[in-house]
Protein backbone atom coordinates (compact mmCIF):
# COMPACT_ATOMS: atom_id res chain seq x y z
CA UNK A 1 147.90 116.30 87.83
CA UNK A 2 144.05 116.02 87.30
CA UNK A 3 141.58 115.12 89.92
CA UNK A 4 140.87 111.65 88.45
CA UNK A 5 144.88 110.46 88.26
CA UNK A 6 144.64 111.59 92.24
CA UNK A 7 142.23 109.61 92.66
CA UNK A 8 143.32 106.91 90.63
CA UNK A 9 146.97 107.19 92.80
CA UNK A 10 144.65 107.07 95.84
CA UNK A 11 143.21 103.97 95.01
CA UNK A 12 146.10 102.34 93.93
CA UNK A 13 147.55 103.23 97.21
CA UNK A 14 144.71 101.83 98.86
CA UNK A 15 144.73 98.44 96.90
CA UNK A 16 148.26 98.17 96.90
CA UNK A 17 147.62 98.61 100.92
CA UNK A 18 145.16 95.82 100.81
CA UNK A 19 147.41 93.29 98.92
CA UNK A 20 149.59 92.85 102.15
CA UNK A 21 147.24 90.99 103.53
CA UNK A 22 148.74 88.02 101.29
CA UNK A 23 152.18 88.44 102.57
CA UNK A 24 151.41 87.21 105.97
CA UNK A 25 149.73 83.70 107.17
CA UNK A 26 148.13 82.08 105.80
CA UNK A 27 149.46 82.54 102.56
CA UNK A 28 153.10 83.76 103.48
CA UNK A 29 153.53 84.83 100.31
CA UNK A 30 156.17 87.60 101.52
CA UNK A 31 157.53 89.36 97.99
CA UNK A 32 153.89 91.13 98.03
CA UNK A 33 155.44 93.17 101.31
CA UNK A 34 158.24 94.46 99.93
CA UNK A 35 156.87 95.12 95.95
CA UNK A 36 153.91 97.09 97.60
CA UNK A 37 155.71 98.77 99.54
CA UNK A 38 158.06 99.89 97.16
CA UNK A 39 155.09 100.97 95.13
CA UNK A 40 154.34 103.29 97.97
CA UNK A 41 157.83 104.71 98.06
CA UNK A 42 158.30 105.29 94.57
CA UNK A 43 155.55 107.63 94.92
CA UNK A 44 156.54 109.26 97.66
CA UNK A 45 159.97 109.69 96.06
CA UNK A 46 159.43 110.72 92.71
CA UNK A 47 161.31 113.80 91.76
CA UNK A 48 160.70 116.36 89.29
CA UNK A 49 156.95 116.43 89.55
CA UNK A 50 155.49 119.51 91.36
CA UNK A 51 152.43 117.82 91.79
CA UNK A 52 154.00 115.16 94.28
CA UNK A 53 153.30 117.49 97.55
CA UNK A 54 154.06 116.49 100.85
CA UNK A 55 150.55 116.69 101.68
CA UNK A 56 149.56 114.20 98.59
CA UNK A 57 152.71 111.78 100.02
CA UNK A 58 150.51 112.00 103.15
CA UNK A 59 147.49 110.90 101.90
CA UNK A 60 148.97 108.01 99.61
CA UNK A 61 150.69 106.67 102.42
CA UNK A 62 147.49 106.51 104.95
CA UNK A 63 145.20 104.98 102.27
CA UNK A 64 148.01 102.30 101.93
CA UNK A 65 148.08 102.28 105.73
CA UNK A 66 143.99 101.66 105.69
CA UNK A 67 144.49 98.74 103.27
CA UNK A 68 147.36 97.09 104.85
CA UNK A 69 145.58 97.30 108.17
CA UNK A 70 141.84 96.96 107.15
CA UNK A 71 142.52 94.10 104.93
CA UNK A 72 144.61 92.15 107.76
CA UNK A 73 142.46 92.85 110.52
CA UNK A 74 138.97 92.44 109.19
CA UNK A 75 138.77 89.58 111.58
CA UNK A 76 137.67 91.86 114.05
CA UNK A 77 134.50 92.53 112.61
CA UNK A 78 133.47 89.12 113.50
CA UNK A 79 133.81 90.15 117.05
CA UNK A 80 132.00 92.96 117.02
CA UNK A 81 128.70 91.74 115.81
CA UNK A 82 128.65 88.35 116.49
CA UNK A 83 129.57 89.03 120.53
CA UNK A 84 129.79 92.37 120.62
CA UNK A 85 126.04 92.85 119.05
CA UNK A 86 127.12 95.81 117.04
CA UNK A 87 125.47 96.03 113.69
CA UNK A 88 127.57 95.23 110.53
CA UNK A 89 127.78 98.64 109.20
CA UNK A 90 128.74 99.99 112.63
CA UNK A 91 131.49 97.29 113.04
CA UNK A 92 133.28 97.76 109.93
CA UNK A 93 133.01 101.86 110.70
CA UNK A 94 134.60 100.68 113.94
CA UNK A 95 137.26 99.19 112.43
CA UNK A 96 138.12 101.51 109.92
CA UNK A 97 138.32 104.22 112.47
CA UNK A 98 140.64 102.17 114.18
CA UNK A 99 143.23 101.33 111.63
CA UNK A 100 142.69 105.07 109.90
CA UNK A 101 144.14 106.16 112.81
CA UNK A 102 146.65 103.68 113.09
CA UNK A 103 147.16 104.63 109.33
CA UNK A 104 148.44 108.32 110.35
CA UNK A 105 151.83 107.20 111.75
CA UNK A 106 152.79 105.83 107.98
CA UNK A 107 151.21 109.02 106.81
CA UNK A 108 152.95 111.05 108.95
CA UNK A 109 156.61 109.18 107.47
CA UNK A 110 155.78 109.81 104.76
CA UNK A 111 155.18 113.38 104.88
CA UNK A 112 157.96 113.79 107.39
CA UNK A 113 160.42 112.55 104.41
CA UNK A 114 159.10 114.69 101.99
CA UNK A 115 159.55 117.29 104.54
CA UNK A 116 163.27 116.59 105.28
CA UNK A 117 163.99 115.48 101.39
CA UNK A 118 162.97 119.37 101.10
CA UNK A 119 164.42 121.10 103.71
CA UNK A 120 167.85 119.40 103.91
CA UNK A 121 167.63 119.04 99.99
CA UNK A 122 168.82 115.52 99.77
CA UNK A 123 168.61 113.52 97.00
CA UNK A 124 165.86 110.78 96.51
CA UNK A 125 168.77 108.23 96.95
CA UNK A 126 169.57 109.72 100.11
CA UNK A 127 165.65 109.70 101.12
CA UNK A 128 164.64 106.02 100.07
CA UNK A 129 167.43 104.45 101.62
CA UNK A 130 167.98 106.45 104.75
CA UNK A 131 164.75 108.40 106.09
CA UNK A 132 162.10 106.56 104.93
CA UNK A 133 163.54 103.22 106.24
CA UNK A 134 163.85 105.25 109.48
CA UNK A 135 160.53 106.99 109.45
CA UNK A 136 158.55 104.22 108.90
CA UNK A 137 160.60 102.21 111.67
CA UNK A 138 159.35 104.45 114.05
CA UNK A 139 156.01 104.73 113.04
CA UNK A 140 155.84 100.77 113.01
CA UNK A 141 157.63 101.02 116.57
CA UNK A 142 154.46 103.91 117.49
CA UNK A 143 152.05 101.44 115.97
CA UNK A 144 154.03 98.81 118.92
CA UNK A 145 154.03 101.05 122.06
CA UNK A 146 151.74 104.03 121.67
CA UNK A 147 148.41 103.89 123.32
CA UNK A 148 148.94 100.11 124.70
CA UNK A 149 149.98 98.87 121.15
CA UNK A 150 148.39 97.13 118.33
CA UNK A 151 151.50 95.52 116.32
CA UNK A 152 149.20 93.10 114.52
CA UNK A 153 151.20 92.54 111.00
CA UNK A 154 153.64 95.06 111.62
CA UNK A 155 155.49 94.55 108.13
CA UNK A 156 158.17 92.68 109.89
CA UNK A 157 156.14 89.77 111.07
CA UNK A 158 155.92 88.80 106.61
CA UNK A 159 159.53 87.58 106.99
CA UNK A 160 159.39 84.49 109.21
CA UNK A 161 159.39 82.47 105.94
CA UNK A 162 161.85 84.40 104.39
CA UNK A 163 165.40 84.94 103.94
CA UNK A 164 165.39 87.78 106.20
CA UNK A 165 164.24 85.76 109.30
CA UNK A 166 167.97 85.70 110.18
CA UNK A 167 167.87 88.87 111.27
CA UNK A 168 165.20 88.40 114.04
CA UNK A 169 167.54 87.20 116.81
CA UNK A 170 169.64 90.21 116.09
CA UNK A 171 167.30 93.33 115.81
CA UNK A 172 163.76 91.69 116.15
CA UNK A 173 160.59 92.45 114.41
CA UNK A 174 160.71 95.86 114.36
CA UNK A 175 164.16 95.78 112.81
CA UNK A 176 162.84 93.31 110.33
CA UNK A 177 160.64 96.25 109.19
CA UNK A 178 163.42 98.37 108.80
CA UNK A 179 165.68 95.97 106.48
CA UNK A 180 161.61 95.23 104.60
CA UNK A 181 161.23 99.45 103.88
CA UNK A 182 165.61 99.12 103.26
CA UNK A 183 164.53 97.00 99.75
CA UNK A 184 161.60 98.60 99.27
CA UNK A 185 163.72 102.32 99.17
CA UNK A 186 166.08 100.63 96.90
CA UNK A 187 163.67 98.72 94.42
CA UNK A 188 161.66 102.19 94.51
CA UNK A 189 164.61 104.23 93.63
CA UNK A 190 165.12 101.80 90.47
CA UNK A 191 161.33 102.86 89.40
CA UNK A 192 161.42 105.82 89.94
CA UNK A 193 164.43 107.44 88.07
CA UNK A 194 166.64 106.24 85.28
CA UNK A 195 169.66 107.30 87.76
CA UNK A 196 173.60 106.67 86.79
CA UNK A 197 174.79 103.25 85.91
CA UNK A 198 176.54 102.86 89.33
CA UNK A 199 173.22 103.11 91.38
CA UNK A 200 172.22 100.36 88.51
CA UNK A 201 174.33 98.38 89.85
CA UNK A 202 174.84 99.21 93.50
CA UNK A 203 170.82 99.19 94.19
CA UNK A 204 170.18 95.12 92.83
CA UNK A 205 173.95 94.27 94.57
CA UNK A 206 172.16 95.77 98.25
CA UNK A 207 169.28 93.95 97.77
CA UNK A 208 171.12 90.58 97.62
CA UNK A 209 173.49 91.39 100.11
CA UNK A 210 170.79 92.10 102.63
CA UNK A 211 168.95 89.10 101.31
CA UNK A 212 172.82 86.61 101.59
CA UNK A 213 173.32 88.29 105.02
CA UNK A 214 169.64 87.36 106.29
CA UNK A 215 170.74 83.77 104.91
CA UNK A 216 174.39 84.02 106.56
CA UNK A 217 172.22 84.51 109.71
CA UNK A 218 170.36 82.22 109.72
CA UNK A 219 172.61 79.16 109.82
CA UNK A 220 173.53 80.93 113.64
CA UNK A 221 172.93 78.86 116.68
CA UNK A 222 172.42 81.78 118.86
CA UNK A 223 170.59 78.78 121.70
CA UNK A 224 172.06 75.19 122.86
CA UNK A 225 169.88 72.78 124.31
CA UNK A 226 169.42 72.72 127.89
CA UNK A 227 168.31 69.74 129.80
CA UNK A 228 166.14 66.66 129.21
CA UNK A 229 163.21 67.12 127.22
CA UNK A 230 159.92 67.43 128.99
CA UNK A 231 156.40 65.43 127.55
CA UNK A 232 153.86 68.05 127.00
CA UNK A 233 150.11 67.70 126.64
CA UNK A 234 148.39 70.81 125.36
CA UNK A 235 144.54 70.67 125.84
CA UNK A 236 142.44 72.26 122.91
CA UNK A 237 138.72 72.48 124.41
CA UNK A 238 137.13 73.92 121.26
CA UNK A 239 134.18 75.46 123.36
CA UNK A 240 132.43 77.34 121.19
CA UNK A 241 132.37 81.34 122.66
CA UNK A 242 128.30 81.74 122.63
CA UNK A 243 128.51 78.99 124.64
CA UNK A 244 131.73 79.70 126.87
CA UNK A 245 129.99 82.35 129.11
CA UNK A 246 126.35 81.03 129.13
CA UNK A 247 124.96 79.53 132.69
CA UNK A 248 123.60 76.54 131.37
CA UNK A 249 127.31 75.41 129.82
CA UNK A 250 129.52 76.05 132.80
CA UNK A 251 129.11 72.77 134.31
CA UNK A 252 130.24 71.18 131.24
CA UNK A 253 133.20 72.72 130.39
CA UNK A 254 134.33 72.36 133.63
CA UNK A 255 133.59 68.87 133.55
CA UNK A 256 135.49 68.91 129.91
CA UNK A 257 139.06 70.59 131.41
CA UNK A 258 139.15 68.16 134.53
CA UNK A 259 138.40 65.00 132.65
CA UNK A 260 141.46 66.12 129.45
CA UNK A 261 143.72 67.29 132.11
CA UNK A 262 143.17 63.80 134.62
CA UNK A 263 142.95 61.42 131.57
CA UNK A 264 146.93 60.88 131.33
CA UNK A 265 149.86 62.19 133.44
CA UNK A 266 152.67 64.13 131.64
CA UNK A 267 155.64 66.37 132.63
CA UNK A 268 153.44 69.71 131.96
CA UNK A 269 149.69 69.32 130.90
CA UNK A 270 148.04 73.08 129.66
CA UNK A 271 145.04 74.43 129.08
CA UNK A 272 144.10 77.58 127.11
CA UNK A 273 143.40 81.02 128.30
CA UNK A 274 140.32 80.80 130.60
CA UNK A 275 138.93 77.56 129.71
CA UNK A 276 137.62 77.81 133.10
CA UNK A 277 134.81 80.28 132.57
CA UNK A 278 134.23 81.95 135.48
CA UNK A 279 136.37 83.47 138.56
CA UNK A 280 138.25 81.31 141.08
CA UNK A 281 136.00 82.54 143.44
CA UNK A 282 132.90 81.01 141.94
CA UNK A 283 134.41 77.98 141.50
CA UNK A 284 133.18 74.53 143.35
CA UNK A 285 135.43 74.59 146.43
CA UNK A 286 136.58 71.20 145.71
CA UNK A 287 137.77 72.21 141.49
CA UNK A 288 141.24 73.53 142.41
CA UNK A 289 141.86 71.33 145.25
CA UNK A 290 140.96 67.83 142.61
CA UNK A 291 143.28 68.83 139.91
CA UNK A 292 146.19 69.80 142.80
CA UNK A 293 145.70 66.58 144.21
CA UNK A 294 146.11 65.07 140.48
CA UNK A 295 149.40 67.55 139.71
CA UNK A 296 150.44 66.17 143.47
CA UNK A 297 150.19 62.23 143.15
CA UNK A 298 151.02 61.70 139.39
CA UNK A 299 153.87 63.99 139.44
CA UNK A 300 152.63 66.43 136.51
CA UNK A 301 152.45 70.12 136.41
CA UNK A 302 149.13 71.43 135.45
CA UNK A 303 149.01 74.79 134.64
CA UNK A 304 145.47 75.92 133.79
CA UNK A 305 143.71 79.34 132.63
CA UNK A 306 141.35 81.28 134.69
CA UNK A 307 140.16 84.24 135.95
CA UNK A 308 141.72 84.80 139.31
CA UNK A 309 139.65 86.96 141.92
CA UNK A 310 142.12 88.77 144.73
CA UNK A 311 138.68 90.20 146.42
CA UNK A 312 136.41 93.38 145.56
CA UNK A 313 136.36 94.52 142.17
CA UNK A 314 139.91 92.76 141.58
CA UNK A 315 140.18 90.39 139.03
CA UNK A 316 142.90 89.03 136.81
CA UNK A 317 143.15 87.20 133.67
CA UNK A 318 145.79 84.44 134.74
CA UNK A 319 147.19 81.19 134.54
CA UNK A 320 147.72 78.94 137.95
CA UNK A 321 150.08 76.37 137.74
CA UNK A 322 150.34 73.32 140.42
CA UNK A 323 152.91 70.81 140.96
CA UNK A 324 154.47 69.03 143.57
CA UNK A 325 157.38 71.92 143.31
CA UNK A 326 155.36 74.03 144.51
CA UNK A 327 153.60 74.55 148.20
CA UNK A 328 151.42 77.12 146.56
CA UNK A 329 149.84 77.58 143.08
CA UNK A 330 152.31 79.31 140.71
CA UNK A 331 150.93 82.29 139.24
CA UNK A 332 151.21 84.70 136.34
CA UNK A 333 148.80 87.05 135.61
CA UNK A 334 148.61 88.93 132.25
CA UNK A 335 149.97 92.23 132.24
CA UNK A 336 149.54 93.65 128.70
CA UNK A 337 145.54 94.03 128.75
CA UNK A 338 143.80 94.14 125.40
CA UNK A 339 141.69 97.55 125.12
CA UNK A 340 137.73 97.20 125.19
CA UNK A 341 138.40 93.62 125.73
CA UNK A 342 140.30 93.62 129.65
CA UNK A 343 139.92 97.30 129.84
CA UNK A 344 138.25 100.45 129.03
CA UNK A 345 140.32 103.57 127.60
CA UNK A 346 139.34 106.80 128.97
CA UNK A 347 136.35 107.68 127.25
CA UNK A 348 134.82 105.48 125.28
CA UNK A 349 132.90 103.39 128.08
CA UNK A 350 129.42 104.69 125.96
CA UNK A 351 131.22 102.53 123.15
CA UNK A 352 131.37 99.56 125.52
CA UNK A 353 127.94 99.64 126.92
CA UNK A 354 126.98 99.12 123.16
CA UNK A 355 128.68 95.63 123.62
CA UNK A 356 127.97 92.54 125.61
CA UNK A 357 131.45 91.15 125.93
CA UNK A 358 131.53 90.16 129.31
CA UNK A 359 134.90 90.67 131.81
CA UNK A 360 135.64 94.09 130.65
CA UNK A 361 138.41 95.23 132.92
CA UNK A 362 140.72 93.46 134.70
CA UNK A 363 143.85 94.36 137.11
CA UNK A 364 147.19 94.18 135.90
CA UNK A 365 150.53 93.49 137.18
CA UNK A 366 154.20 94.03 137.31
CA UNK A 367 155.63 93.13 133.27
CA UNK A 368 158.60 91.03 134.92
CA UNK A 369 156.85 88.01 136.81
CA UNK A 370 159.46 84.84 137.59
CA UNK A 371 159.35 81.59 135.12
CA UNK A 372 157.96 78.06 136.59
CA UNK A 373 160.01 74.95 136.97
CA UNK A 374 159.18 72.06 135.39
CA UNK A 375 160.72 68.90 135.34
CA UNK A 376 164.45 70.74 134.75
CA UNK A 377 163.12 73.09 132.89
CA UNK A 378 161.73 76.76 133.31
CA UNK A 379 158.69 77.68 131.68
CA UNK A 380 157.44 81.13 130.94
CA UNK A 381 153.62 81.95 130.36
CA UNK A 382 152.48 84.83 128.31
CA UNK A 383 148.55 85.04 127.99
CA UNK A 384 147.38 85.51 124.26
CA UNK A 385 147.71 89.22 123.20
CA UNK A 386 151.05 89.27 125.28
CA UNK A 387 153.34 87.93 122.67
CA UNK A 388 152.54 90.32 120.00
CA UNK A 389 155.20 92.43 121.71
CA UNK A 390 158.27 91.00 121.58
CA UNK A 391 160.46 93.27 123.50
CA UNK A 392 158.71 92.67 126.70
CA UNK A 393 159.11 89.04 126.34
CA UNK A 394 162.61 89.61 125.85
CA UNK A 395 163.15 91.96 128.77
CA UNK A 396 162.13 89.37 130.96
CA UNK A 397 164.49 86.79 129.62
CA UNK A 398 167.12 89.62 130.00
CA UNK A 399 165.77 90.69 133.99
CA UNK A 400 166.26 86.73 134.75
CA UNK A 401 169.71 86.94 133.45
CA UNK A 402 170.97 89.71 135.34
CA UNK A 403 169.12 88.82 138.45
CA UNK A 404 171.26 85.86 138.50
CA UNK A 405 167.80 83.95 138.44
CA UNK A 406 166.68 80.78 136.42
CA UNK A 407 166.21 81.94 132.68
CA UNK A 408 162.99 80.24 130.84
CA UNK A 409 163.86 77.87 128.61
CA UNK A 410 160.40 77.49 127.24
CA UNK A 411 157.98 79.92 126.32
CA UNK A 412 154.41 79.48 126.70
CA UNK A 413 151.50 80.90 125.59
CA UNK A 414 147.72 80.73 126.32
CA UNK A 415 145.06 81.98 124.35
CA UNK A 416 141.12 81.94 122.82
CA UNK A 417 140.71 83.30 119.89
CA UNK A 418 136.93 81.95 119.72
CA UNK A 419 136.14 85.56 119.25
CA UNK A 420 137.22 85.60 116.14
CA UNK A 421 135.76 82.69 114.38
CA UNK A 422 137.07 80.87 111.72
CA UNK A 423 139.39 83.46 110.54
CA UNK A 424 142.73 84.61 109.41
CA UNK A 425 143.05 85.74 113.51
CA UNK A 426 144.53 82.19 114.08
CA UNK A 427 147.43 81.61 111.89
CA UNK A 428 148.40 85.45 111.93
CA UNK A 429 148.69 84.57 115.74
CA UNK A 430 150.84 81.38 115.25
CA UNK A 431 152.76 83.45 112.93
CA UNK A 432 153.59 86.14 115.54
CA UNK A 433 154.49 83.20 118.03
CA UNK A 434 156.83 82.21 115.18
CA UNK A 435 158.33 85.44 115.40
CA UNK A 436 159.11 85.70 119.50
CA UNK A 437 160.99 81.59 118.96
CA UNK A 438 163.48 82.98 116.30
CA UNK A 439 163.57 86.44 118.24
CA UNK A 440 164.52 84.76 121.30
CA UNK A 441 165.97 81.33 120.10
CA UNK A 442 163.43 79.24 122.76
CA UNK A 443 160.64 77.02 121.55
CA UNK A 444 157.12 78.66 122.18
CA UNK A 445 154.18 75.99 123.43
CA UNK A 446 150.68 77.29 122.33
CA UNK A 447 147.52 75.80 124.15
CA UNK A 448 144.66 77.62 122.43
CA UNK A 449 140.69 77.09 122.39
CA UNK A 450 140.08 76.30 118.59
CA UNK A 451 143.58 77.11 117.40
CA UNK A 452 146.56 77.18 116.58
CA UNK A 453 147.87 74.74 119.33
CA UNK A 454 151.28 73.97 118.54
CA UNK A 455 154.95 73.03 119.22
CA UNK A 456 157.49 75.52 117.75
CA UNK A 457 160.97 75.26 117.79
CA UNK A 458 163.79 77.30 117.55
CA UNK A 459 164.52 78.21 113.93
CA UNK A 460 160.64 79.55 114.17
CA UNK A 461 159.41 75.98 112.83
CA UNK A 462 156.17 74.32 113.78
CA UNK A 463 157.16 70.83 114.36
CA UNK A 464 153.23 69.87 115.82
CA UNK A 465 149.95 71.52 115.11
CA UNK A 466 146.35 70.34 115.99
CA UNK A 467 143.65 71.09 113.20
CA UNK A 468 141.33 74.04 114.36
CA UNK A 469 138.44 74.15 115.58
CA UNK A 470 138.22 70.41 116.67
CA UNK A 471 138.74 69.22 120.46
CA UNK A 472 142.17 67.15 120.65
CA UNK A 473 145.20 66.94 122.94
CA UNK A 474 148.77 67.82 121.36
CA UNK A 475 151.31 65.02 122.97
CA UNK A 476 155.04 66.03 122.69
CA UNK A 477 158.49 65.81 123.71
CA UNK A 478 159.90 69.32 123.85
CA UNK A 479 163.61 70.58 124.75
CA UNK A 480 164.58 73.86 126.53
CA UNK A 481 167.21 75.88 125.13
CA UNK A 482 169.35 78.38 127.11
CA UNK A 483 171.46 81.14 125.73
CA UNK A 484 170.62 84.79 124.79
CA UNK A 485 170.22 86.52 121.25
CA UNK A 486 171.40 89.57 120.90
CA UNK A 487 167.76 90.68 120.49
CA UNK A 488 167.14 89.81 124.20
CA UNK A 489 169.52 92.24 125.51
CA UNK A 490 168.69 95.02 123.20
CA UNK A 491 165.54 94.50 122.27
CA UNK A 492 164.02 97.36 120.12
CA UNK A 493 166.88 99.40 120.34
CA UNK A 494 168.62 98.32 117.47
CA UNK A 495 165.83 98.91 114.92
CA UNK A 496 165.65 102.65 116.72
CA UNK A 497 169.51 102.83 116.75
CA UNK A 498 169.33 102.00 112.98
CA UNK A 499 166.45 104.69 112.43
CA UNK A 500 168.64 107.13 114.27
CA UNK A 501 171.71 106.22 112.23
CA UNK A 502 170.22 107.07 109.08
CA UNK A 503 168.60 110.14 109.90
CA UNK A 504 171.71 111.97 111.06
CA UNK A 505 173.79 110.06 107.87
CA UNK A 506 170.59 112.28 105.66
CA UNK A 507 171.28 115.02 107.70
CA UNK A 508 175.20 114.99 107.21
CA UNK A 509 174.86 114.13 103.35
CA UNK A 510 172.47 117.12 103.29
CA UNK A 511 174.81 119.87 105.02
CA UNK A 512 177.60 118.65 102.71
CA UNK A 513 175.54 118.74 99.46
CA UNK A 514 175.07 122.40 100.55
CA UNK A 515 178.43 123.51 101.64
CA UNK A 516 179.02 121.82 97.92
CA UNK A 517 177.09 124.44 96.52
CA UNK A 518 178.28 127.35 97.85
């Protein structure tokens, strides 16, 4: 193969990469996952060309990597220069140093199944449907847990509009992406090789039973109701972020939470992540005390964002919840900090001296923290990066249940995604909310800055949503459910367990094929 068709295969890779970016909100146009992918696979499959090295599988499969991720996450370049004051140039380098290296794990499947399709000398039937499903499971789980995490549009997260959303309560996102790369290793199998007319037939008859199984699934009531419903007011501020931080705005956006949360009374009033913009301890002395007294004589709960100061150089990015319920302030404090943004990885503190974000580290605490009662119901806060990972949500649904304590029947979460402007940031991260109601089968409230504040119910449907970027309250009547998916329990295991599963399946086929040959 010339040098200008590998280029021309790197580029495609690259583009075909990019083109995810349509397959998750706002445009949920979710066929573009698994035909792109399948492009990738049918590449990395193809048999009888010499040419098609594991090292060239490599490569294809982090330029589609760098696509995918660039294209999905370019959001972040608003970030960087706008608050962060890096230049342009520097913040797109940023970012593509970031998701080249989150581009290796896929790279790294890739090569790993070319590796084993060689070694073991399975057949490419044997490879698409069996390792690379598994392989690049575990380098979307890698992508979910190595390093603190960044699971933004992990493949799986494409299917809350789809067919295949049925299998979210049962195996979760991650498992999602193995039944997405499942399709995509069969529809790449049909490309790549004319193969016998029983794989002609088998290969289109897996794809729609996976597809009438996701459906089966679906019509599951893994939840019941629990309870009366509870009216919910969910404050969107819509403070713009230049002005969030700056002394001379303080004063008014204090002045903005305390008059939306005192204007009416309601079971459980919220406000966003840290609308209160500055520590508890450099609040008026009288703030807290006001809005308690409010919570206390009209009979709401109020839980409210803010940055909660224990003493010293210990600070925590929380939410503080008062009701009559409760003697003192309920409290949860985030636990899954976002790096550069609540912390500093080792080393690269000259990277964040460049930037002028301010808040950079904050303290953490334990990942299983109780639920709060309201009004019959038990709510359970998560603080805005927190519910990209789904199994730790669902561990603490699970450590309630076998305490023997009071499982949430709500699930809340707080965020400001200010930082990122008017971009796709927002409904990718009502998206991913989606995802943790039909993983877990309990509606999810959002109270966000400029978006997406919302109601979403079980079945992963957004039954209220305010328009971004203005400054409105969401009213609503919203039930608890109880019960527990089977994701809850297992949480990422299954997806593994399925990974695992077809690896030593390859590995069986492969020492039969060769005890064949003898």
């Amino acid at each position: 193969m010339s040098s200008l068709s590998v280029r021309s295969s790197f580029l495609l890779a690259l583009v075909a990469g990019g083109l995810n970016v349509l397959s998750f909100a706002p445009f949920h146009f979710w066929p573009v996952q698994i035909l792109s992918l399948a492009l990738l696979f049918s590449q990395v499959l193809r048999e009888g060309d010499t040419a098609i090295s594991r090292k060239r599988a490599g490569w294809l499969a982090w330029a589609y990597g760098l696509g995918w991720l660039t294209a999905s996450t370019s959001w972040l370049i608003y970030a960087m220069t706008v608050f962060g004051g890096l230049p342009g140039v520097l913040s797109l380098l940023a970012l593509m140093f970031l998701t080249g290296a989150l581009s290796v794990y896929l790279a790294a499947a890739a090569w790993g199944t070319r590796w084993l399709q060689q070694r073991w000398k399975i057949s490419a039937t044997v490879a698409g449907l069996l390792v690379l499903p598994a392989l690049f499971t575990v380098a979307e789980w890698l992508r979910i847990c190595f390093l603190t995490g960044f699971p933004w549009t992990i493949s799986g997260y494409a299917h809350t509009h789809s067919p295949l959303a049925g299998f979210a309560p049962v195996i979760g996102v991650l498992g999602l992406c193995w039944i997405n790369a499942l399709l995509a290793g069969a529809l790449a199998l049909l490309l790549v090789s004319a193969g016998s007319r029983q794989q002609k037939i088998t290969l289109p008859a897996l794809i729609v039973l996976v597809f009438a199984t996701g459906f089966g699934l679906q019509q599951i009531s893994w939840t019941r109701p629990q309870g009366q419903p509870i009216q919910v007011r969910l404050l969107q501020g819509n403070v713009a972020q230049d002005m969030k931080f700056s002394q001379e705005h303080l004063n008014d956006s204090l002045a903005l939470y305390h008059d939306m949360i005192t204007q009416t009374p309601a079971d459980l009033i919220v406000t966003p992540e840290t609308a209160l913009p500055m520590l508890t301890s450099q609040l008026p002395p009288d703030y807290l005390p006001i809005l308690n007294t409010f919570a206390q004589d009209s009979a709401s709960t109020v839980i409210l964002g803010v940055g909660v100061h224990d003493g010293g150089d210990k600070y925590s990015n929380s939410v503080l919840g008062m009701s009559r319920q409760y003697a003192q302030p309920y409290r949860y404090d985030k636990h899954h900090l976002v790096p550069f943004g609540e912390f500093i990885p080792p080393g690269f503190r000259w990277f964040v001296n460049m930037m002028s974000i301010p808040m950079g580290e904050f303290s953490t605490s334990g990942p299983i923290q109780p639920a709060m009662k309201v009004s019959g119901q038990w709510v359970m806060p998560n603080i805005c990066y927190e519910d990209l990972f789904g199994e730790e949500i669902a561990a603490q649904l699970s450590a309630q249940h076998a305490a023997g304590q009071p499982v949430a029947s709500i699930l809340l979460n707080a965020s400001n995604l200010a930082w990122y402007g008017n971009s796709f940031a927002i409904p990718q991260h009502l998206q991913i909310s989606q995802m943790r109601v039909l993983e877990t089968g309990r509606p999810m409230l959002r109270a966000t800055n400029t978006g997406a504040t919302a109601v979403i119910v079980p079945g992963g449907v957004v039954e209220q949503l305010l328009p971004e970027n203005t400054r409105a309250v969401l009213a609503a009547n919203v039930q608890g459910y109880t019960g527990m998916t089977p994701y809850i329990f297992i949480g990422n295991l299954g997806a593994l367990g399925l990974s695992a599963l077809g690896i030593l399946l390859a590995f069986v086929l492969g020492r039969r094929a060769k005890i064949d040959s003898l």
